[in-house]
N, C-alpha and C. Protein backbone atom coordinates (compact mmCIF):
# COMPACT_ATOMS: atom_id res chain seq x y z
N UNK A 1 0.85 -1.19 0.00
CA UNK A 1 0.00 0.00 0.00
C UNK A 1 0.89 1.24 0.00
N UNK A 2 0.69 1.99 -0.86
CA UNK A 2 1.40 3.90 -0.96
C UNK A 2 0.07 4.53 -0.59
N UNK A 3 0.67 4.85 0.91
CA UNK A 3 -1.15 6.21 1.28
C UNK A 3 0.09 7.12 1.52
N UNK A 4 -0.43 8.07 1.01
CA UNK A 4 -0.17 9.58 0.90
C UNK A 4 -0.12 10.28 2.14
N UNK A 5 -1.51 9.58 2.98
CA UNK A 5 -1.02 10.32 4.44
C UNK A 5 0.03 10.11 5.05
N UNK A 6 0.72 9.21 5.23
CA UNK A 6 1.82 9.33 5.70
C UNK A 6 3.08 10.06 5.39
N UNK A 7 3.22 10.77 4.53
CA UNK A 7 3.66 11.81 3.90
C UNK A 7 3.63 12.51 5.07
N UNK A 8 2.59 13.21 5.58
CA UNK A 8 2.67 14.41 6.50
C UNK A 8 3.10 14.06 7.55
N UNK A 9 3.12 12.83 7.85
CA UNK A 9 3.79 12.52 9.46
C UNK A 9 5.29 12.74 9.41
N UNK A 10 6.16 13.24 8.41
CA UNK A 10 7.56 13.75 8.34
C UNK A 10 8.13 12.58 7.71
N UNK A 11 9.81 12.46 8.14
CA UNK A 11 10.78 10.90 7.51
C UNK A 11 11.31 11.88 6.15
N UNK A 12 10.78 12.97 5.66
CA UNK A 12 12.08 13.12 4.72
C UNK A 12 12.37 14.34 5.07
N UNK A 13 13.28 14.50 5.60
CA UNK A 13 14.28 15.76 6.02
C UNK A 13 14.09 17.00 4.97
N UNK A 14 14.14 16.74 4.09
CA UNK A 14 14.23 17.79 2.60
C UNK A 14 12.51 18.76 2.31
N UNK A 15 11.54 18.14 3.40
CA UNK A 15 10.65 18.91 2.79
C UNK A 15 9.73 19.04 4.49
N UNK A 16 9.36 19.66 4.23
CA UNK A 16 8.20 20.20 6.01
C UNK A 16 7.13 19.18 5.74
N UNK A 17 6.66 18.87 7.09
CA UNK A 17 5.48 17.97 6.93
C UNK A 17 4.46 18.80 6.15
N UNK A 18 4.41 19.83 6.86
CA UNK A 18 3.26 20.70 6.08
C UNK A 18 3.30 20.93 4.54
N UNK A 19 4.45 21.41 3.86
CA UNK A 19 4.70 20.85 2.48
C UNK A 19 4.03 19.77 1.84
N UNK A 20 4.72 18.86 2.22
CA UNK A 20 4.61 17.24 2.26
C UNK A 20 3.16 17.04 1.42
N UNK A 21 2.35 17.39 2.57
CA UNK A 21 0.93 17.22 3.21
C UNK A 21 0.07 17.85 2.01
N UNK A 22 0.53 18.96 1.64
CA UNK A 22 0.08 19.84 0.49
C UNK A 22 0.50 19.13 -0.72
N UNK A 23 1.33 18.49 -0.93
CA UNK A 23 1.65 17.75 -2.28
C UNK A 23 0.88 16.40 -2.35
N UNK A 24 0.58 15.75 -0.95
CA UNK A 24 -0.40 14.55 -1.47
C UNK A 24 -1.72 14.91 -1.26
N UNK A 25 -1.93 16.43 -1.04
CA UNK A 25 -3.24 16.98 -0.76
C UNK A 25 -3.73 17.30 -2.56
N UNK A 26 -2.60 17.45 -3.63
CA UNK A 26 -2.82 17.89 -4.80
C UNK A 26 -2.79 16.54 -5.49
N UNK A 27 -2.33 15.86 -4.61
CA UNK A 27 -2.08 14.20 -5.86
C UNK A 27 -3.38 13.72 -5.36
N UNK A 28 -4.24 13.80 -4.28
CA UNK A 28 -5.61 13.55 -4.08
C UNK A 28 -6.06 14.34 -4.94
N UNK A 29 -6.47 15.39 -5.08
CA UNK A 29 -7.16 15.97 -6.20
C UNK A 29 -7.35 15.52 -7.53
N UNK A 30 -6.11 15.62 -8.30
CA UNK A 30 -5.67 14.70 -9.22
C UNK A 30 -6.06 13.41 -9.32
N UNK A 31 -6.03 12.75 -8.84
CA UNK A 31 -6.39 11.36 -8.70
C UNK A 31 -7.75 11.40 -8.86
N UNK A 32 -8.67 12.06 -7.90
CA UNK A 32 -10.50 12.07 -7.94
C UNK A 32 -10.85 12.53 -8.96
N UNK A 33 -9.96 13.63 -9.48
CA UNK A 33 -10.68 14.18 -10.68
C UNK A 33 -10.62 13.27 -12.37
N UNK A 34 -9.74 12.69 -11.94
CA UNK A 34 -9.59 11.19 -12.93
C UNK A 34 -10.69 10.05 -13.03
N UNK A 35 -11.79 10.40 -11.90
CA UNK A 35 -12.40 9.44 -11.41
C UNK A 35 -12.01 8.21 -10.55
N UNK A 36 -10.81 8.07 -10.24
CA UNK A 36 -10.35 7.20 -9.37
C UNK A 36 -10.70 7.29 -7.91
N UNK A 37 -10.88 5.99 -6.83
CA UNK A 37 -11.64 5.97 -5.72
C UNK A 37 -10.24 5.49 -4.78
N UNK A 38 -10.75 5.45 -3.99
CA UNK A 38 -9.62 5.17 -2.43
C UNK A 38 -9.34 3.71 -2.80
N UNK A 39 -7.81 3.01 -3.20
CA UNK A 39 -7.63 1.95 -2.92
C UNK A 39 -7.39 1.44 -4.50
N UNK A 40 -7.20 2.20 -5.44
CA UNK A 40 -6.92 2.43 -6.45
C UNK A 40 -5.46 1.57 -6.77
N UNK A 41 -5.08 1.17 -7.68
CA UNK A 41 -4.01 0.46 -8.25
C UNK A 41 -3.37 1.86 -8.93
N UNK A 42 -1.99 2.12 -8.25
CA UNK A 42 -0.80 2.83 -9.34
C UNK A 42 -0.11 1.77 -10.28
N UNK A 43 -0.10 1.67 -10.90
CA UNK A 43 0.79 1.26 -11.91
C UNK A 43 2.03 1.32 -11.99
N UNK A 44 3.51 0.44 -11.45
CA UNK A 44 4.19 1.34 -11.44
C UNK A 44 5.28 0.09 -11.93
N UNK A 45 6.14 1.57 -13.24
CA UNK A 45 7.03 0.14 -14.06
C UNK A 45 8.49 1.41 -14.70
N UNK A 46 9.54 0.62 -15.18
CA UNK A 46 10.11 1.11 -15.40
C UNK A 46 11.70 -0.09 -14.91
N UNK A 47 12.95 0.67 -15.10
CA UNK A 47 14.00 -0.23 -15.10
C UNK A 47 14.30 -0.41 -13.41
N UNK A 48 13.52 0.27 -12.15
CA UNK A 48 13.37 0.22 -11.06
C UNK A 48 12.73 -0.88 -10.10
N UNK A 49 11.25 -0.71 -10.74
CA UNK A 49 10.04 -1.73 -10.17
C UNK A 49 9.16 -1.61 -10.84
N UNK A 50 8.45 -2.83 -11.18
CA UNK A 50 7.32 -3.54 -12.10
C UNK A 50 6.22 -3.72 -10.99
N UNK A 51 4.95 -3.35 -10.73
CA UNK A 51 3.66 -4.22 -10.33
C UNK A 51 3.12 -2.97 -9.63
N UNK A 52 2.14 -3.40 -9.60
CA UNK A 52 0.71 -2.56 -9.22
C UNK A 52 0.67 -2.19 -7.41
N UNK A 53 0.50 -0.88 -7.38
CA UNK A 53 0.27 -0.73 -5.97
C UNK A 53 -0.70 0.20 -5.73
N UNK A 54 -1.71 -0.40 -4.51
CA UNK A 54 -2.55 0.12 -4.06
C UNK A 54 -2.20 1.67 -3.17
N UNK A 55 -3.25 2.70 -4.08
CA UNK A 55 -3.12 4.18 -3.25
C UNK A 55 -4.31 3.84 -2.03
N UNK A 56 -3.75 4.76 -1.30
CA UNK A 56 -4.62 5.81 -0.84
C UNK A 56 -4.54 7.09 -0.44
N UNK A 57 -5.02 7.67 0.31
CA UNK A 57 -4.86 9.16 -0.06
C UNK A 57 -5.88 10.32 1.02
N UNK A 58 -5.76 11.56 1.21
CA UNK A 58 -6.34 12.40 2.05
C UNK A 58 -7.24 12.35 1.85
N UNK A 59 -8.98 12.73 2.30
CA UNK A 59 -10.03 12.93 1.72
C UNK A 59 -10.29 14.17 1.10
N UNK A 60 -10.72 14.28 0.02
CA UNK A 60 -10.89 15.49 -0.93
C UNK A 60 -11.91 16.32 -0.81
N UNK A 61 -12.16 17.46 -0.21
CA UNK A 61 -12.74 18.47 0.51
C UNK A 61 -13.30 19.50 -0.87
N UNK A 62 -14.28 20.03 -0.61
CA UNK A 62 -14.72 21.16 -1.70
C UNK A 62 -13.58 21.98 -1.58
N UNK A 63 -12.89 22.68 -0.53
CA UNK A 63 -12.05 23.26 -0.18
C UNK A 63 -10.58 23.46 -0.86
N UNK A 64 -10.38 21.92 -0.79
CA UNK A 64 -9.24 21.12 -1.33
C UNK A 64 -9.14 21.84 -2.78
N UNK A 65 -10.16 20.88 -3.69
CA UNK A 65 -10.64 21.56 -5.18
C UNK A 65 -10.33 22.72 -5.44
N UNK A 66 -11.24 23.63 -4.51
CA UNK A 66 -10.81 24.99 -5.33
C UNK A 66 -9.44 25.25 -4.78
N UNK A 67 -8.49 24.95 -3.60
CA UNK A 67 -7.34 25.13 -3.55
C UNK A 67 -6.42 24.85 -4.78
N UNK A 68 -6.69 23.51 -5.23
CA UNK A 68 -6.33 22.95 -6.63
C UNK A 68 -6.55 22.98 -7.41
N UNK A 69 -7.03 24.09 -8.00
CA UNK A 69 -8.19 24.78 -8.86
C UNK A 69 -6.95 24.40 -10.36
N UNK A 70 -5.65 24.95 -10.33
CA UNK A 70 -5.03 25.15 -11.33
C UNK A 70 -4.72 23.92 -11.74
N UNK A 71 -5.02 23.38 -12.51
CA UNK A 71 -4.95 21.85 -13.07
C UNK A 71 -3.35 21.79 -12.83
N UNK A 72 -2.57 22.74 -14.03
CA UNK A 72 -0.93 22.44 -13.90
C UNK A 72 0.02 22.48 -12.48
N UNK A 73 -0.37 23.23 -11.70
CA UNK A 73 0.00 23.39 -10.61
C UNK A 73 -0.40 21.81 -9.46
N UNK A 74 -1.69 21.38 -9.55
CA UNK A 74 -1.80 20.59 -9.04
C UNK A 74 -1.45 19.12 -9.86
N UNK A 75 -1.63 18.93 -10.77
CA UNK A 75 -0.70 17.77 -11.70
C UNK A 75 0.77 18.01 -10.79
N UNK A 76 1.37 18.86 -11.06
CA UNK A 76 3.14 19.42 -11.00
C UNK A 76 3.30 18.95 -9.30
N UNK A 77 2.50 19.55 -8.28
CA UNK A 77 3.18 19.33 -7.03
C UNK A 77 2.27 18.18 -6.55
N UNK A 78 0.68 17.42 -7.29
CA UNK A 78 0.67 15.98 -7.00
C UNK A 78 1.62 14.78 -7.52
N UNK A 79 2.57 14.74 -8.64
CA UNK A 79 3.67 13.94 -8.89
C UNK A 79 4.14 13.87 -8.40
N UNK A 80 4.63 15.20 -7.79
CA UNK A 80 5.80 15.41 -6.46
C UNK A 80 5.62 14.63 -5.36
N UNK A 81 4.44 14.51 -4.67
CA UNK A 81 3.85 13.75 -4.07
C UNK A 81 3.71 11.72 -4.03
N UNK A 82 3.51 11.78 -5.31
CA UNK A 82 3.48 10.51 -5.44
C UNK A 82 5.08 10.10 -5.30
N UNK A 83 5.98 10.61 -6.15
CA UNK A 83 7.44 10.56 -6.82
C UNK A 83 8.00 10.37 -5.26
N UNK A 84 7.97 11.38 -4.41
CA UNK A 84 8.36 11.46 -3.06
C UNK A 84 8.01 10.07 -2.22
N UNK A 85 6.57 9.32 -2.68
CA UNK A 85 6.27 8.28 -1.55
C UNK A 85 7.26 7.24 -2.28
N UNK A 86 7.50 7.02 -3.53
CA UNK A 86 8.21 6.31 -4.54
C UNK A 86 9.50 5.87 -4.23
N UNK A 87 10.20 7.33 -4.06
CA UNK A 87 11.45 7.69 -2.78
C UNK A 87 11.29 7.17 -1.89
N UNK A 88 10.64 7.17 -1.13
CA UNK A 88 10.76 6.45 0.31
C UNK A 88 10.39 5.50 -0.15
N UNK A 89 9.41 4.32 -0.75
CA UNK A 89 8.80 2.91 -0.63
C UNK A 89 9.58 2.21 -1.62
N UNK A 90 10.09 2.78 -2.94
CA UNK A 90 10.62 1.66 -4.19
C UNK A 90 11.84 1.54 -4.06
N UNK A 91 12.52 3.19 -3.91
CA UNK A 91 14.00 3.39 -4.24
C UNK A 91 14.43 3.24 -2.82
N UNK A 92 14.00 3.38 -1.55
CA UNK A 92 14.29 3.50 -0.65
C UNK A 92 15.34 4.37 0.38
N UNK A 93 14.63 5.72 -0.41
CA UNK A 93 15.66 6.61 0.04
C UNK A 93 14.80 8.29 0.13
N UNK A 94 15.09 9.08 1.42
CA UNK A 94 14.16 10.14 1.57
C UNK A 94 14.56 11.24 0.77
N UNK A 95 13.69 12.39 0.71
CA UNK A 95 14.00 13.04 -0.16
C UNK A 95 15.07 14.43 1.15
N UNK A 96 16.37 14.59 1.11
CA UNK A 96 16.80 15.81 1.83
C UNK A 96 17.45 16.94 1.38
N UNK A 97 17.14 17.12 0.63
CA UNK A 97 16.94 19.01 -0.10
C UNK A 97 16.04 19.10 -1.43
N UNK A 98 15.84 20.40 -1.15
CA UNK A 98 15.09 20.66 -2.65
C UNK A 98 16.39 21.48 -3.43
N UNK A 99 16.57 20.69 -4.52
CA UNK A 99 17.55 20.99 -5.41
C UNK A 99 17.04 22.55 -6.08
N UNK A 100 18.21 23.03 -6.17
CA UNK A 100 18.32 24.58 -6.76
C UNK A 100 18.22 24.93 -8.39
N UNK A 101 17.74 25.37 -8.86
CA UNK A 101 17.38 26.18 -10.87
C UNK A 101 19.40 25.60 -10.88
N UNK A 102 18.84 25.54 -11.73
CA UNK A 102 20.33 25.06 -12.71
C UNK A 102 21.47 26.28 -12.97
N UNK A 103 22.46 26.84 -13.00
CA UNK A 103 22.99 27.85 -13.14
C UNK A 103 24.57 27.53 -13.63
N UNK A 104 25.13 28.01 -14.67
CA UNK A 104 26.20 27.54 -15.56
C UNK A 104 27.39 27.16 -14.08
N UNK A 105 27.06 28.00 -13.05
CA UNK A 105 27.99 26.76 -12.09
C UNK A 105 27.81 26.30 -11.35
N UNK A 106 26.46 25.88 -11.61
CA UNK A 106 26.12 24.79 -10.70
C UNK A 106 24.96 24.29 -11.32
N UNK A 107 25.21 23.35 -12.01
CA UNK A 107 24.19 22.26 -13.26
C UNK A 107 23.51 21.67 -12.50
N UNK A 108 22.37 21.65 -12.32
CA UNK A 108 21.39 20.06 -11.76
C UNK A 108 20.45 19.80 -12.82
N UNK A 109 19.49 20.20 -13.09
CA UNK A 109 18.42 19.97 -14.01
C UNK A 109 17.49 18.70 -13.39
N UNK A 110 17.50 18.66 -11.73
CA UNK A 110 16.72 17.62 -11.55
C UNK A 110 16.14 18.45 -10.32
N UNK A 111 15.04 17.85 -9.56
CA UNK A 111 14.14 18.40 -8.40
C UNK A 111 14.46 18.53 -6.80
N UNK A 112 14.99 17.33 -7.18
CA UNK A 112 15.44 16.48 -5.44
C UNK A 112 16.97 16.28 -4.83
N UNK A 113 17.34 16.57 -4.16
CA UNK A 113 18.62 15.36 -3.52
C UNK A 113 17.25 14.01 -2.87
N UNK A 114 18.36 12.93 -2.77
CA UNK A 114 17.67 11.96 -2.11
C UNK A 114 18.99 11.21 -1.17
N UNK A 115 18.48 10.83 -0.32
CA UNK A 115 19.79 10.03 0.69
C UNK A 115 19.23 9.73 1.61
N UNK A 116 20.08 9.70 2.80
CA UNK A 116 19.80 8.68 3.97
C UNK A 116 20.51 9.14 5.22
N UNK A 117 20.70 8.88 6.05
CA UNK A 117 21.34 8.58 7.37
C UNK A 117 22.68 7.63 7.41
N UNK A 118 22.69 6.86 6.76
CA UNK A 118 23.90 5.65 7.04
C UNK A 118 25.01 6.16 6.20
N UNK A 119 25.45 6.54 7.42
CA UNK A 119 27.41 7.34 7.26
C UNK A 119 28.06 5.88 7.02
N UNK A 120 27.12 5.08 6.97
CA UNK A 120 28.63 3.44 7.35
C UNK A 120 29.38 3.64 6.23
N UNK A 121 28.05 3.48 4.83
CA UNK A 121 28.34 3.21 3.65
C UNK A 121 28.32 4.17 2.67
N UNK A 122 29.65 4.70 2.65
CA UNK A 122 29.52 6.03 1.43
C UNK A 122 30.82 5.74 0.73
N UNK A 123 30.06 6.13 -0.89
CA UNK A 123 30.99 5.96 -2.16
C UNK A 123 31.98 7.20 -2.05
N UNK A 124 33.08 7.15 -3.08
CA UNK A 124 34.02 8.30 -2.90
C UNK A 124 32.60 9.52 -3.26
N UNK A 125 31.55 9.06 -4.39
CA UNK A 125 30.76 10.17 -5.14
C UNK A 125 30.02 10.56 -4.40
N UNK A 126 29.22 9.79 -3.42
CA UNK A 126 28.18 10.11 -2.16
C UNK A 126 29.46 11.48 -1.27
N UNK A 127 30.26 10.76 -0.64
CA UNK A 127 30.90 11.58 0.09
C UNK A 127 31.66 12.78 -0.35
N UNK A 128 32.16 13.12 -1.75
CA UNK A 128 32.32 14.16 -2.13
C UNK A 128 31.05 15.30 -2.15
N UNK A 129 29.83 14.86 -3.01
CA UNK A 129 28.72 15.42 -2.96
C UNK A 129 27.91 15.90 -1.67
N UNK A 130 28.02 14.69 -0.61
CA UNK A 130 27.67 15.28 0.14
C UNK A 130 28.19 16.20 1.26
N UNK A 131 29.90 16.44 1.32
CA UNK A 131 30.68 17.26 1.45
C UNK A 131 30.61 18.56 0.88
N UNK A 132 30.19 18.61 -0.66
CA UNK A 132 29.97 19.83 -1.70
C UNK A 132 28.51 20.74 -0.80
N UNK A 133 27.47 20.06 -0.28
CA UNK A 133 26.02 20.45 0.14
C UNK A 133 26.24 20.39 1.79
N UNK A 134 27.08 20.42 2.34
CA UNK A 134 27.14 20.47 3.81
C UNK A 134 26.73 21.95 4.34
N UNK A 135 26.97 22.81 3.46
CA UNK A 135 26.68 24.12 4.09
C UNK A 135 25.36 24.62 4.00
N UNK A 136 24.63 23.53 3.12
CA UNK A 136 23.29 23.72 2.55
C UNK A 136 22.04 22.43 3.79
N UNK A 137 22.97 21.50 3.84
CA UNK A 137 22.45 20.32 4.51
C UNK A 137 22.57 20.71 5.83
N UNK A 138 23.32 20.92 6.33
CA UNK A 138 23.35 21.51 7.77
C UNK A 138 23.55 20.44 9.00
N UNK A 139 23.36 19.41 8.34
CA UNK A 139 22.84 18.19 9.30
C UNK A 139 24.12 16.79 8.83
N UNK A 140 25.05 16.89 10.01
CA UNK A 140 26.32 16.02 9.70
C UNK A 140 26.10 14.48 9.29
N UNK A 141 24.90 14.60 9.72
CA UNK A 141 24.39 12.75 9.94
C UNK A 141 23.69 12.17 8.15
N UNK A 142 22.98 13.24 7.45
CA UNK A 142 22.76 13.19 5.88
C UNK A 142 24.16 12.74 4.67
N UNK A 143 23.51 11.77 4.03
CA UNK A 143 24.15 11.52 3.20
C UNK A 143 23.37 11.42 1.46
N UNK A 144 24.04 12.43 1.21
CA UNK A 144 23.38 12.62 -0.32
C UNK A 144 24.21 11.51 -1.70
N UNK A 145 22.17 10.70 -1.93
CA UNK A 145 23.33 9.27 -2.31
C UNK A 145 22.64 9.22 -4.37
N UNK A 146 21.64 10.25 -4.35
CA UNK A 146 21.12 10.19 -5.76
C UNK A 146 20.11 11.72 -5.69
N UNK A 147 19.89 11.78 -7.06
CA UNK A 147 18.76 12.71 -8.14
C UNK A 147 17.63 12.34 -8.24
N UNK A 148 16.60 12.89 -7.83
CA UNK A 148 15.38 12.83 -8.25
C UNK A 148 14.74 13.73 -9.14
N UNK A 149 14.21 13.66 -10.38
CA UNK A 149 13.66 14.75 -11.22
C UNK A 149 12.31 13.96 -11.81
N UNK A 150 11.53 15.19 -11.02
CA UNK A 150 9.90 14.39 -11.29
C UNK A 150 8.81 15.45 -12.26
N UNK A 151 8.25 14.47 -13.07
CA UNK A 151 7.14 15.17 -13.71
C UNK A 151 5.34 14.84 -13.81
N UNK A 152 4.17 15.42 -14.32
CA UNK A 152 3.19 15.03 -14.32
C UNK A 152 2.70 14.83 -14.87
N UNK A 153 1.94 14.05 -15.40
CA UNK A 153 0.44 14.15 -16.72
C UNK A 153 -0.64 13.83 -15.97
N UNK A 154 -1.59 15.02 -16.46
CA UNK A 154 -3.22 14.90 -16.00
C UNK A 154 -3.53 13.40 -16.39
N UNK A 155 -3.33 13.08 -17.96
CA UNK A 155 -4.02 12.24 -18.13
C UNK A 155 -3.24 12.80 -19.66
N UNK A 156 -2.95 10.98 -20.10
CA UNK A 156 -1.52 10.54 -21.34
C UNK A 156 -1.42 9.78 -21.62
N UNK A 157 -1.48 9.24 -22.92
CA UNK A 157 -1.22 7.56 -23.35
C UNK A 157 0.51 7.38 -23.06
N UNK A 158 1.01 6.00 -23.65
CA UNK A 158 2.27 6.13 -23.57
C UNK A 158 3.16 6.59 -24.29
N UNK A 159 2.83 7.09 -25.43
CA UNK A 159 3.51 7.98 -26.49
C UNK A 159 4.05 9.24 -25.70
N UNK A 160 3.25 9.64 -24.83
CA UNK A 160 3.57 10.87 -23.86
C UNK A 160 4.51 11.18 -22.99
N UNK A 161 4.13 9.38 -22.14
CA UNK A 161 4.90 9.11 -21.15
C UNK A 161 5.76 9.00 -21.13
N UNK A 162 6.59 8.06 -22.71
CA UNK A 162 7.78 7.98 -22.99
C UNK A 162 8.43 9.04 -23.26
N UNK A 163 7.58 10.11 -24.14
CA UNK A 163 8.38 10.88 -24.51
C UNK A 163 8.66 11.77 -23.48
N UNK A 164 8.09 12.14 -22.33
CA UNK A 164 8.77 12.99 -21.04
C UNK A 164 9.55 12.36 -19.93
N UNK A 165 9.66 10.83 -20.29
CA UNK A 165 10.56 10.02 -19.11
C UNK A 165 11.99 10.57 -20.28
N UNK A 166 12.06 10.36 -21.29
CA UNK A 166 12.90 10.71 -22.17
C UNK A 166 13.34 11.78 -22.11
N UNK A 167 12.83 13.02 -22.22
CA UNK A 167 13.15 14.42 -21.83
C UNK A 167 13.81 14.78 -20.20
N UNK A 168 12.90 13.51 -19.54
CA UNK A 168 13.44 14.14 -18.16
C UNK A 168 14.49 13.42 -17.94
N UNK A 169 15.01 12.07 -18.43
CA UNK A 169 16.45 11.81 -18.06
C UNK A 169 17.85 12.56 -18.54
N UNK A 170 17.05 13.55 -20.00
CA UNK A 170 18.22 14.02 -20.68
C UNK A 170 18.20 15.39 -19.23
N UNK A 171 17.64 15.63 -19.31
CA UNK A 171 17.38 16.73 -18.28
C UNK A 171 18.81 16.81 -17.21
N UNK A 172 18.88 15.46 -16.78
CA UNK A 172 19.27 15.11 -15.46
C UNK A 172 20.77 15.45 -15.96
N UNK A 173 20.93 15.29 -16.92
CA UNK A 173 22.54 15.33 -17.70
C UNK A 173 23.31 15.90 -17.19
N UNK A 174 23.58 17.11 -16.93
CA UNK A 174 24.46 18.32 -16.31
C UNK A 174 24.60 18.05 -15.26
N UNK A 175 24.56 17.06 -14.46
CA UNK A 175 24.37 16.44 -12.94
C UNK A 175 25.45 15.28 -12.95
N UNK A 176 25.48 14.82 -14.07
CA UNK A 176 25.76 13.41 -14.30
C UNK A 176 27.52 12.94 -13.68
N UNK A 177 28.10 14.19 -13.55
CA UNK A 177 29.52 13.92 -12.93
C UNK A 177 29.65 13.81 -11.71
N UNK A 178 28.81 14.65 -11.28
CA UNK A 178 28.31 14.01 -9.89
C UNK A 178 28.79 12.26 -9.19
N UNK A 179 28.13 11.75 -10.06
CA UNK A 179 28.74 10.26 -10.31
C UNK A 179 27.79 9.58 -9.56
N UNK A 180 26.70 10.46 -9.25
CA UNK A 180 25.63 9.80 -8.08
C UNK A 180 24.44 9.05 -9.18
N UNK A 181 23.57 8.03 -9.20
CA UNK A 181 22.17 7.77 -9.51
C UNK A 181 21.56 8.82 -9.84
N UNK A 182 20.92 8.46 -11.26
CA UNK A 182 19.54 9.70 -11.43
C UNK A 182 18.27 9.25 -11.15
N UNK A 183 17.20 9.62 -11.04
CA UNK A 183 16.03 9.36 -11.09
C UNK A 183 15.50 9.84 -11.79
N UNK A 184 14.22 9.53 -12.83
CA UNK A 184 13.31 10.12 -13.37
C UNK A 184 11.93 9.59 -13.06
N UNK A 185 11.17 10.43 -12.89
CA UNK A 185 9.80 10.06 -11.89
C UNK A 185 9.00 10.30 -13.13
N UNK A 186 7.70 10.01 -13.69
CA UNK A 186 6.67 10.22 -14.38
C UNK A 186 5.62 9.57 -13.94
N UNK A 187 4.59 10.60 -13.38
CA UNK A 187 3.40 10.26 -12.89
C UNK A 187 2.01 10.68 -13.54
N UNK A 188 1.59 9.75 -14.21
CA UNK A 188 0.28 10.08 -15.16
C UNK A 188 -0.83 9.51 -14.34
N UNK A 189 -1.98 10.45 -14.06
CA UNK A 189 -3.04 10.42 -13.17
C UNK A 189 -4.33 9.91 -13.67
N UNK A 190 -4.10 9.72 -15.08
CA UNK A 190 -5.06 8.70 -15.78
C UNK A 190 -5.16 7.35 -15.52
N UNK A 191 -4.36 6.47 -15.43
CA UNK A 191 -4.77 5.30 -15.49
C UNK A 191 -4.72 4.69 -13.83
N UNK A 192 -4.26 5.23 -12.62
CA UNK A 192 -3.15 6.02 -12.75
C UNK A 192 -1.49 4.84 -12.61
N UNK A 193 -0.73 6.00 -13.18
CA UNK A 193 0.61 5.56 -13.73
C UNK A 193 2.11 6.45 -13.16
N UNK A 194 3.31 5.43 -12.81
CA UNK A 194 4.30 5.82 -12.34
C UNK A 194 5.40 5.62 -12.92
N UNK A 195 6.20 5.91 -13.82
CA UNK A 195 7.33 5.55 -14.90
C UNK A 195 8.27 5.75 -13.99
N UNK A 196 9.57 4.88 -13.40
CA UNK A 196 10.58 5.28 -12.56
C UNK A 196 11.62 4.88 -13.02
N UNK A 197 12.33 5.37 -13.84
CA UNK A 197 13.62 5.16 -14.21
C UNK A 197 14.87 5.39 -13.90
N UNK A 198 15.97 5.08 -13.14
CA UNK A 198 17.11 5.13 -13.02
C UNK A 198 18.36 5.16 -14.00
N UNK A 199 19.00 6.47 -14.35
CA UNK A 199 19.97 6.51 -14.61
C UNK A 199 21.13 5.94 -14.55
């Protein structure tokens, strides 16, 4: 089972519960407005993990709606949402910073850091990187071990899907010396669907 509420009870350092809470508050939206009900099958495939998993999710309030009024906005930070529980349940790893706009010196082109706690086990690339973000991380005990870069579709066949899991791994490129894992998240709220690909 991926329920969304648990999202707000905290576990990823990189985002406020209250955040959190607001992103599976928009991937509920999304989801109902698809017609989909509590207990719903995600779909979820890619070179990561293959098989179907049961959502659930906040209850969806008139309130909610018009909060989520902007279709793109709520597509954009309900992926986030899903992509984030994905992080914690498939890839097994929390999300701890929100990665910064891309800037000629300093390339990311992806959404997320993702990592962990366990200082045991770090690559020379983990521990350089996460040496590079210490002044940003703040927190000695984080270890930044991969990329997350997530996107949405209201609703998309797979001609779509492919073609933005495609866009979003080239995306990740400027990152790539890093030497860390990429992620590419694609979450289509039609069927509904989770493309998770690793770099």
């Amino acid at each position: 089972m991926l329920d969304l509420n648990n999202l707000a009870v905290g576990g990823n350092p990189g985002i406020t519960a209250e955040k959190v809470a607001g992103l599976a508050q928009a991937a509920a939206v999304c989801l109902e407005e698809q017609g989909h009900k509590q207990g719903a099958s995600l779909i979820v495939r890619g070179n990561v993990h293959n098989g179907d998993c049961p959502l659930a999710w906040p209850p969806v309030t008139t309130q909610a709606q018009r909060t989520w009024n902007d279709d793109d906005e709520a597509t954009e930070d309900g992926s986030a949402g899903i992509a984030t529980l994905l992080a914690n349940q498939v890839i097994g790893q929390q999300v701890i910073l929100r990665s910064r706009k891309s800037t000629p010196q300093e390339p990311t082109g992806f959404d997320y850091w993702l990592g962990d706690d366990d200082m045991a086990n770090m690559s020379d690339a983990e521990r350089s990187t996460t040496e590079s973000l210490a002044g940003i991380l703040t927190d000695p005990n984080l270890v930044a071990r991969s990329r997350m870069e997530v996107s949405g579709i209201r609703n998309g066949d797979d001609r779509t899907v492919q073609a933005r899991i495609r866009r979003k791994l080239r995306q990740i490129g400027p990152s790539d010396p890093t030497g860390l894992p990429g992620y590419a998240i694609v979450v289509e709220f039609g069927r509904p669907l989770a493309e998770v690909r690793r770099k």
